[in-house]
N, C-alpha and C. Protein backbone atom coordinates (compact mmCIF):
# COMPACT_ATOMS: atom_id res chain seq x y z
N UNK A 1 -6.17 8.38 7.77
CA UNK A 1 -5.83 7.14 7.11
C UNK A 1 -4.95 7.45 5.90
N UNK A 2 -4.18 6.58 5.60
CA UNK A 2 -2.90 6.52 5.00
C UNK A 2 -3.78 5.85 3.92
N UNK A 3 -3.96 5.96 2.12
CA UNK A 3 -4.00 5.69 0.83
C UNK A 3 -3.33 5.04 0.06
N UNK A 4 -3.08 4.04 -0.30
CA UNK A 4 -1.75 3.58 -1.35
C UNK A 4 -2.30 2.82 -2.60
N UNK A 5 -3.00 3.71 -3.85
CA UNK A 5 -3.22 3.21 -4.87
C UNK A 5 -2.06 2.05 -6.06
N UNK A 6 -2.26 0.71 -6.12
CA UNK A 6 -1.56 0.26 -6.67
C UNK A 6 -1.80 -0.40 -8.16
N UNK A 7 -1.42 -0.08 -9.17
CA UNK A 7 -1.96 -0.90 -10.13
C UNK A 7 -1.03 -1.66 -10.78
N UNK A 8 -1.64 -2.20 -12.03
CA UNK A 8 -1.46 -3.60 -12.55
C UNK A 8 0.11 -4.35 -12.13
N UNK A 9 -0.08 -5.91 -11.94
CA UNK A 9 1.24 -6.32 -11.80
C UNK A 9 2.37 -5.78 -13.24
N UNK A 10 3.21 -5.88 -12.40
CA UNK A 10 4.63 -5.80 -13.49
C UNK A 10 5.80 -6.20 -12.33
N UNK A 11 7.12 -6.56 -13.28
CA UNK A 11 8.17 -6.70 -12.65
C UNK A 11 9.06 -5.63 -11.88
N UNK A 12 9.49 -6.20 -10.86
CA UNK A 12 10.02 -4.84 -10.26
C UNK A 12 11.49 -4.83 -10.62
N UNK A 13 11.85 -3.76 -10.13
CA UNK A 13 13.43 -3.82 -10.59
C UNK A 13 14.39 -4.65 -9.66
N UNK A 14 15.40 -4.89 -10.47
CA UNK A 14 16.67 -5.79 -9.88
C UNK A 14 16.66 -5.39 -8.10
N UNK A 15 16.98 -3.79 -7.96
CA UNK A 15 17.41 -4.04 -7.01
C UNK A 15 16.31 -2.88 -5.54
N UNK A 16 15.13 -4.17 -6.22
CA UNK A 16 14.18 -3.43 -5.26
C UNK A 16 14.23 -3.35 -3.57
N UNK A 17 14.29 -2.62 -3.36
CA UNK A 17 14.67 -2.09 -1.72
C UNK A 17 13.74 -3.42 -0.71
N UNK A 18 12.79 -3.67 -1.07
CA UNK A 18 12.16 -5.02 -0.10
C UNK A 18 12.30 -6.27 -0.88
N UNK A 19 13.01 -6.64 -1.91
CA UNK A 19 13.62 -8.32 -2.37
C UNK A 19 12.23 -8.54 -3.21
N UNK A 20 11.26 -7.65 -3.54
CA UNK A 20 10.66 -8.01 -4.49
C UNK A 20 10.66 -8.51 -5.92
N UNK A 21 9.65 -9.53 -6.59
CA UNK A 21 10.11 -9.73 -7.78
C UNK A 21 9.14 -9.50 -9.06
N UNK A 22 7.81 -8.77 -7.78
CA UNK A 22 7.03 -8.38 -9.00
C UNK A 22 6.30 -7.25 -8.43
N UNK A 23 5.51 -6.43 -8.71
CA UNK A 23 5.04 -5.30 -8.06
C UNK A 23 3.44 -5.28 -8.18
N UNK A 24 2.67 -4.42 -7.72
CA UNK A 24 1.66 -3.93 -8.53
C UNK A 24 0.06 -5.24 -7.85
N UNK A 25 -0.90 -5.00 -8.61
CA UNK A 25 -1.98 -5.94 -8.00
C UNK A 25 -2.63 -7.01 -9.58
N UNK A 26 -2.78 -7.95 -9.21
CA UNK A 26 -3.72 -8.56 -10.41
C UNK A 26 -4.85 -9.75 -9.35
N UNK A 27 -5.63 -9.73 -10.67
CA UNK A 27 -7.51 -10.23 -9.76
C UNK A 27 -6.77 -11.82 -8.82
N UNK A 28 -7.55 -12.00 -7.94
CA UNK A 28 -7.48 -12.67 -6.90
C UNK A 28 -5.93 -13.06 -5.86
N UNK A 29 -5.23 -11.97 -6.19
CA UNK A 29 -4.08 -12.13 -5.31
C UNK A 29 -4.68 -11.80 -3.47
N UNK A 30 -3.67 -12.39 -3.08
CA UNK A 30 -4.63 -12.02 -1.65
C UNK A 30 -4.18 -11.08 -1.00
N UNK A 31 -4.88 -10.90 0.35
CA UNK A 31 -4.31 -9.49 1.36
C UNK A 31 -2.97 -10.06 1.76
N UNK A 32 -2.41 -10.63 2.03
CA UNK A 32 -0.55 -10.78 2.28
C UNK A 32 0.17 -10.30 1.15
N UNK A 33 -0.37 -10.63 -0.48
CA UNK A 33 0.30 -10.23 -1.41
C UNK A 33 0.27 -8.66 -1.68
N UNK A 34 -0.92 -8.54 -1.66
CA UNK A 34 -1.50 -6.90 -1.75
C UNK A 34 -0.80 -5.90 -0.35
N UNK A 35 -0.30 -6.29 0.45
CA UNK A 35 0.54 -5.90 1.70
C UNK A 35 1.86 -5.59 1.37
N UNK A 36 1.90 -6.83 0.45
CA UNK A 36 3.62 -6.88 0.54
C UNK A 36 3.91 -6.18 -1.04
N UNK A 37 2.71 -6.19 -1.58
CA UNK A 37 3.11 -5.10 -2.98
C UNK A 37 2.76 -3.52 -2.98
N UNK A 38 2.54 -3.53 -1.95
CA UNK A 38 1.52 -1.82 -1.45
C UNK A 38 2.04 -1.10 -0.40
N UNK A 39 2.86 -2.13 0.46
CA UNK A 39 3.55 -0.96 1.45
C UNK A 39 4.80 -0.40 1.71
N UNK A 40 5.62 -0.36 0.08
CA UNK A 40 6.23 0.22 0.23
C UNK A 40 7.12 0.20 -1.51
N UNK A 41 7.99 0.67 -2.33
CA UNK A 41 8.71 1.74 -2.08
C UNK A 41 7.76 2.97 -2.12
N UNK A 42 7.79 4.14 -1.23
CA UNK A 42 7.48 5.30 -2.00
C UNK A 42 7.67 6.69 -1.17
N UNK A 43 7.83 7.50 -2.12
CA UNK A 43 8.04 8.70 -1.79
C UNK A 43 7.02 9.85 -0.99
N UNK A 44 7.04 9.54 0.16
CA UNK A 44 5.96 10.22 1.28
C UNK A 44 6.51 10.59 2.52
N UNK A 45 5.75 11.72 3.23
CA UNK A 45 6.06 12.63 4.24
C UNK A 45 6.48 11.76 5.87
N UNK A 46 7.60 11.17 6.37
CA UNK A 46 7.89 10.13 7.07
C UNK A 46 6.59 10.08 8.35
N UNK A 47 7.11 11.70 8.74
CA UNK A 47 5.94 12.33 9.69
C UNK A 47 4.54 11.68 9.86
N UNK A 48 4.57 12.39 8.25
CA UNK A 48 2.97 12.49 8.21
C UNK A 48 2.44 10.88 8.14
N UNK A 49 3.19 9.86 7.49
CA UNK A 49 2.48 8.88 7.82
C UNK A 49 2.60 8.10 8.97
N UNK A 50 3.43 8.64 10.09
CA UNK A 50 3.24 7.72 10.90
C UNK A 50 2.65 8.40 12.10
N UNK A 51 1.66 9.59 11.48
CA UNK A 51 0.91 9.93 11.84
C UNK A 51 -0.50 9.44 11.93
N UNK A 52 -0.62 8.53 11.07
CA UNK A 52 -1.82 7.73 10.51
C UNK A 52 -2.11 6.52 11.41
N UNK A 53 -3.05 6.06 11.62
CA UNK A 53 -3.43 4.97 12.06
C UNK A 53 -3.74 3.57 11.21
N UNK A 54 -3.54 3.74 10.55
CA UNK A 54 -4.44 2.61 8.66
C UNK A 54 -3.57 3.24 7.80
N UNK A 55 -3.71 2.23 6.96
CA UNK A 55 -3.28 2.17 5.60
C UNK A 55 -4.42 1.29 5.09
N UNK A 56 -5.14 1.66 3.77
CA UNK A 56 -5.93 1.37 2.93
C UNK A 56 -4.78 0.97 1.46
N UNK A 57 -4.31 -0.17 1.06
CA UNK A 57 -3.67 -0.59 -0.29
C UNK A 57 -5.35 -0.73 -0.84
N UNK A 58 -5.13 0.05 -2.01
CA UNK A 58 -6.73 -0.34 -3.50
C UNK A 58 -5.67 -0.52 -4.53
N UNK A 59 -6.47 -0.92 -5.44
CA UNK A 59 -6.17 -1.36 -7.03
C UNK A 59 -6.71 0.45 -7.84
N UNK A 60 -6.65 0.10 -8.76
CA UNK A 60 -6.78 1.35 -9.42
C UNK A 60 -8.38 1.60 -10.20
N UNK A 61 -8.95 0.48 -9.66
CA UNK A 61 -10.34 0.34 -9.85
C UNK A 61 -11.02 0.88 -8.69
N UNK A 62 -10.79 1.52 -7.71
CA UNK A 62 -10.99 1.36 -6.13
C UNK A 62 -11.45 0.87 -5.18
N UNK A 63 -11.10 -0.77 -5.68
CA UNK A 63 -11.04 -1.88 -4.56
C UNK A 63 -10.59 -1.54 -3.19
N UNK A 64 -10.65 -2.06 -2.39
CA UNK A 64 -9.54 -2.61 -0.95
C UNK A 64 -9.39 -3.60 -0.87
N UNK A 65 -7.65 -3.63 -1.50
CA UNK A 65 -6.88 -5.03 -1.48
C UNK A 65 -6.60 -5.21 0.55
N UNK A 66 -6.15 -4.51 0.53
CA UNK A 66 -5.36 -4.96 2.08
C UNK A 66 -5.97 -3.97 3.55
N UNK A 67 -5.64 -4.10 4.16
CA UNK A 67 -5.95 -2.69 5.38
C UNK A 67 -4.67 -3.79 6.55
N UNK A 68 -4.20 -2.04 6.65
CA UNK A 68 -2.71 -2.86 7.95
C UNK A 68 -2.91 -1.55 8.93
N UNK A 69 -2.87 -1.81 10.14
CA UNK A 69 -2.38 -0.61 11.24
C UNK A 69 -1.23 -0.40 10.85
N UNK A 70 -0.37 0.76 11.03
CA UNK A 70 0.88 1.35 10.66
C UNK A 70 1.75 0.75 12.10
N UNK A 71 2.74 0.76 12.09
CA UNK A 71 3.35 0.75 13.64
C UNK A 71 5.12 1.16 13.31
N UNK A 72 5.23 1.22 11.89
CA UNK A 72 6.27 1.99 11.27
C UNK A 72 6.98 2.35 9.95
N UNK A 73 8.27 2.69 9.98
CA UNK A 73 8.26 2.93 8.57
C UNK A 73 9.84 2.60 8.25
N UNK A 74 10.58 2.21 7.07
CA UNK A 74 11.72 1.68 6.81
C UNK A 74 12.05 2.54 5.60
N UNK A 75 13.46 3.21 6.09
CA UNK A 75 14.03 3.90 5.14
C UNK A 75 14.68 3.44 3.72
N UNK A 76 14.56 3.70 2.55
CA UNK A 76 15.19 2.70 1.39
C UNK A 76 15.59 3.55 0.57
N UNK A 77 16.93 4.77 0.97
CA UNK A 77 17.36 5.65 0.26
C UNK A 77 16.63 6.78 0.56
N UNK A 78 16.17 7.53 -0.66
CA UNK A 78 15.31 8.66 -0.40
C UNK A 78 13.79 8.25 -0.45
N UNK A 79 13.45 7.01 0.33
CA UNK A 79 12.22 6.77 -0.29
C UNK A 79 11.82 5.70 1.09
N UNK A 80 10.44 5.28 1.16
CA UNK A 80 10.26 4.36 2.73
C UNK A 80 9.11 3.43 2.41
N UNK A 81 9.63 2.77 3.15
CA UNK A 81 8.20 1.45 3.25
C UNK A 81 7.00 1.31 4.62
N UNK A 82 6.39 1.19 4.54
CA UNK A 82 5.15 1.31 5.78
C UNK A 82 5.98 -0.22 6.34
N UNK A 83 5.77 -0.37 8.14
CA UNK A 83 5.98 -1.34 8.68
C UNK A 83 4.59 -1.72 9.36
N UNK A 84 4.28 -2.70 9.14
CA UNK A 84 2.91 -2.88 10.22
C UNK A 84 2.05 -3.59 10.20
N UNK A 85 0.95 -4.09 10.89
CA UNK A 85 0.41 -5.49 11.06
C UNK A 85 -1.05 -5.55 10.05
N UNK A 86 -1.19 -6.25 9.23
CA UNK A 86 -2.28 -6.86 8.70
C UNK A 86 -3.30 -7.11 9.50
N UNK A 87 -4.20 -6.19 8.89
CA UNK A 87 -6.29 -6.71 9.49
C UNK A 87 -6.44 -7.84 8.55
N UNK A 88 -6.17 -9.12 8.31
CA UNK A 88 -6.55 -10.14 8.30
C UNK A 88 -8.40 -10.07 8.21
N UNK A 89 -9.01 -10.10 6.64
CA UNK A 89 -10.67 -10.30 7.41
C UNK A 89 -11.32 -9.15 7.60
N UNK A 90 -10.53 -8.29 7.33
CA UNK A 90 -11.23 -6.95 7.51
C UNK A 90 -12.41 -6.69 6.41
N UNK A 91 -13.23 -6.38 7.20
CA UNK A 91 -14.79 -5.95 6.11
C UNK A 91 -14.41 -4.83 5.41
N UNK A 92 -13.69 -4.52 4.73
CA UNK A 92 -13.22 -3.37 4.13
C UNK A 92 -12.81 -4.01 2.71
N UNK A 93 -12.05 -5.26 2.77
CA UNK A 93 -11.22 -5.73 2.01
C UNK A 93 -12.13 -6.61 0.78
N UNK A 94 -11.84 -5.95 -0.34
CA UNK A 94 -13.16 -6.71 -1.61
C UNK A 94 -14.01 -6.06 -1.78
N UNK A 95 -14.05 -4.67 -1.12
CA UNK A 95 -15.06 -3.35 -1.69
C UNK A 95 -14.60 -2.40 -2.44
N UNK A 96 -15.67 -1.56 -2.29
CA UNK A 96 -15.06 -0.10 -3.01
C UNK A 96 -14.33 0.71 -1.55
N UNK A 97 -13.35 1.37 -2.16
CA UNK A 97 -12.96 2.43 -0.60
C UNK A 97 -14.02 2.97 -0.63
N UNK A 98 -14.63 3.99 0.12
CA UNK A 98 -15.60 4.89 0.71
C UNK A 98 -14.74 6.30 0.41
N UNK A 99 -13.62 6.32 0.26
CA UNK A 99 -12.86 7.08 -0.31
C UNK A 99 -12.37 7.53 -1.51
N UNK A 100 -12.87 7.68 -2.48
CA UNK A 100 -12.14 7.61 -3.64
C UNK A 100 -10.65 8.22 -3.66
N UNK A 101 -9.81 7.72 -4.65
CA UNK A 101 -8.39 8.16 -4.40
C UNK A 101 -8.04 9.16 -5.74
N UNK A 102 -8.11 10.35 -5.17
CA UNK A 102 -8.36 11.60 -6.09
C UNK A 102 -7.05 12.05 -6.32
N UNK A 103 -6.14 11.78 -5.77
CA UNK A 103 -4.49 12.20 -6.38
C UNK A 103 -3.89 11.29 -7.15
N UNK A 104 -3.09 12.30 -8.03
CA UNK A 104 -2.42 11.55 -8.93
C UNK A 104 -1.43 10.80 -8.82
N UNK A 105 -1.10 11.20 -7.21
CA UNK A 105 0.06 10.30 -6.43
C UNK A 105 -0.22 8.90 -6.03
N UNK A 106 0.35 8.08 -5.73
CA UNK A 106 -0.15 6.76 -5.78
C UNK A 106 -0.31 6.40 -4.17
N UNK A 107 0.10 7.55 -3.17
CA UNK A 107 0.31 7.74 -1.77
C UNK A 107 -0.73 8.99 -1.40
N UNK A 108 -2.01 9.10 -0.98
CA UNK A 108 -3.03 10.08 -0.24
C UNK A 108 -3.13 10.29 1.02
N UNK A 109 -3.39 10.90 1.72
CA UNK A 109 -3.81 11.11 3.30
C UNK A 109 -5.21 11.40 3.16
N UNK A 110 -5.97 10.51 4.19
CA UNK A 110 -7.46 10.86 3.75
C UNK A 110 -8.27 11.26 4.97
């Protein structure tokens, strides 16, 4: 499973690679928002994540905002976005991970 620690909202930059206009997680945003702020820009092994089956987006508290199956990945310079379908409802989502996210990277393999 694929990791993507995200914290607090802030603005993203002008010319963010997915048309975003704000980044990051704040309390009661939902799993579409937490999807679309968590899967992607970032700097990770193309391979290795689409090697993964899941993606786990948490907050930096180690919630689970989102959970998506992977099914691909979108290049944005030197850097990529996860492509892939939302678990909608997933019993995962509004807990603690079972994982804690022990790198300082904001992207883990677990």
């Amino acid at each position: 499973m694929l990791q993507i620690q995200i914290g607090a909202e802030r603005a993203a930059d002008p010319d963010d690679g997915l048309g975003r206009t704000v980044l990051g997680w704040r309390p009661g945003m939902s799993e579409d928002d937490a999807w679309h702020a968590g899967r992607g820009v970032w700097k990770f092994n193309a391979d290795r994540a689409l090697s993964q089956d899941e993606v786990q987006i948490i907050n930096t508290e180690g919630t689970v905002l989102a959970v998506a199956r992977i099914t691909g990945i979108s290049k944005h310079g030197d850097r990529y976005a996860l492509e892939g379908d939302l678990l909608r409802g997933d019993p995962r989502v509004g807990r603690p991970t079972p994982s804690p996210h022990l790198s300082r990277n904001p992207v883990t393999y677990i």
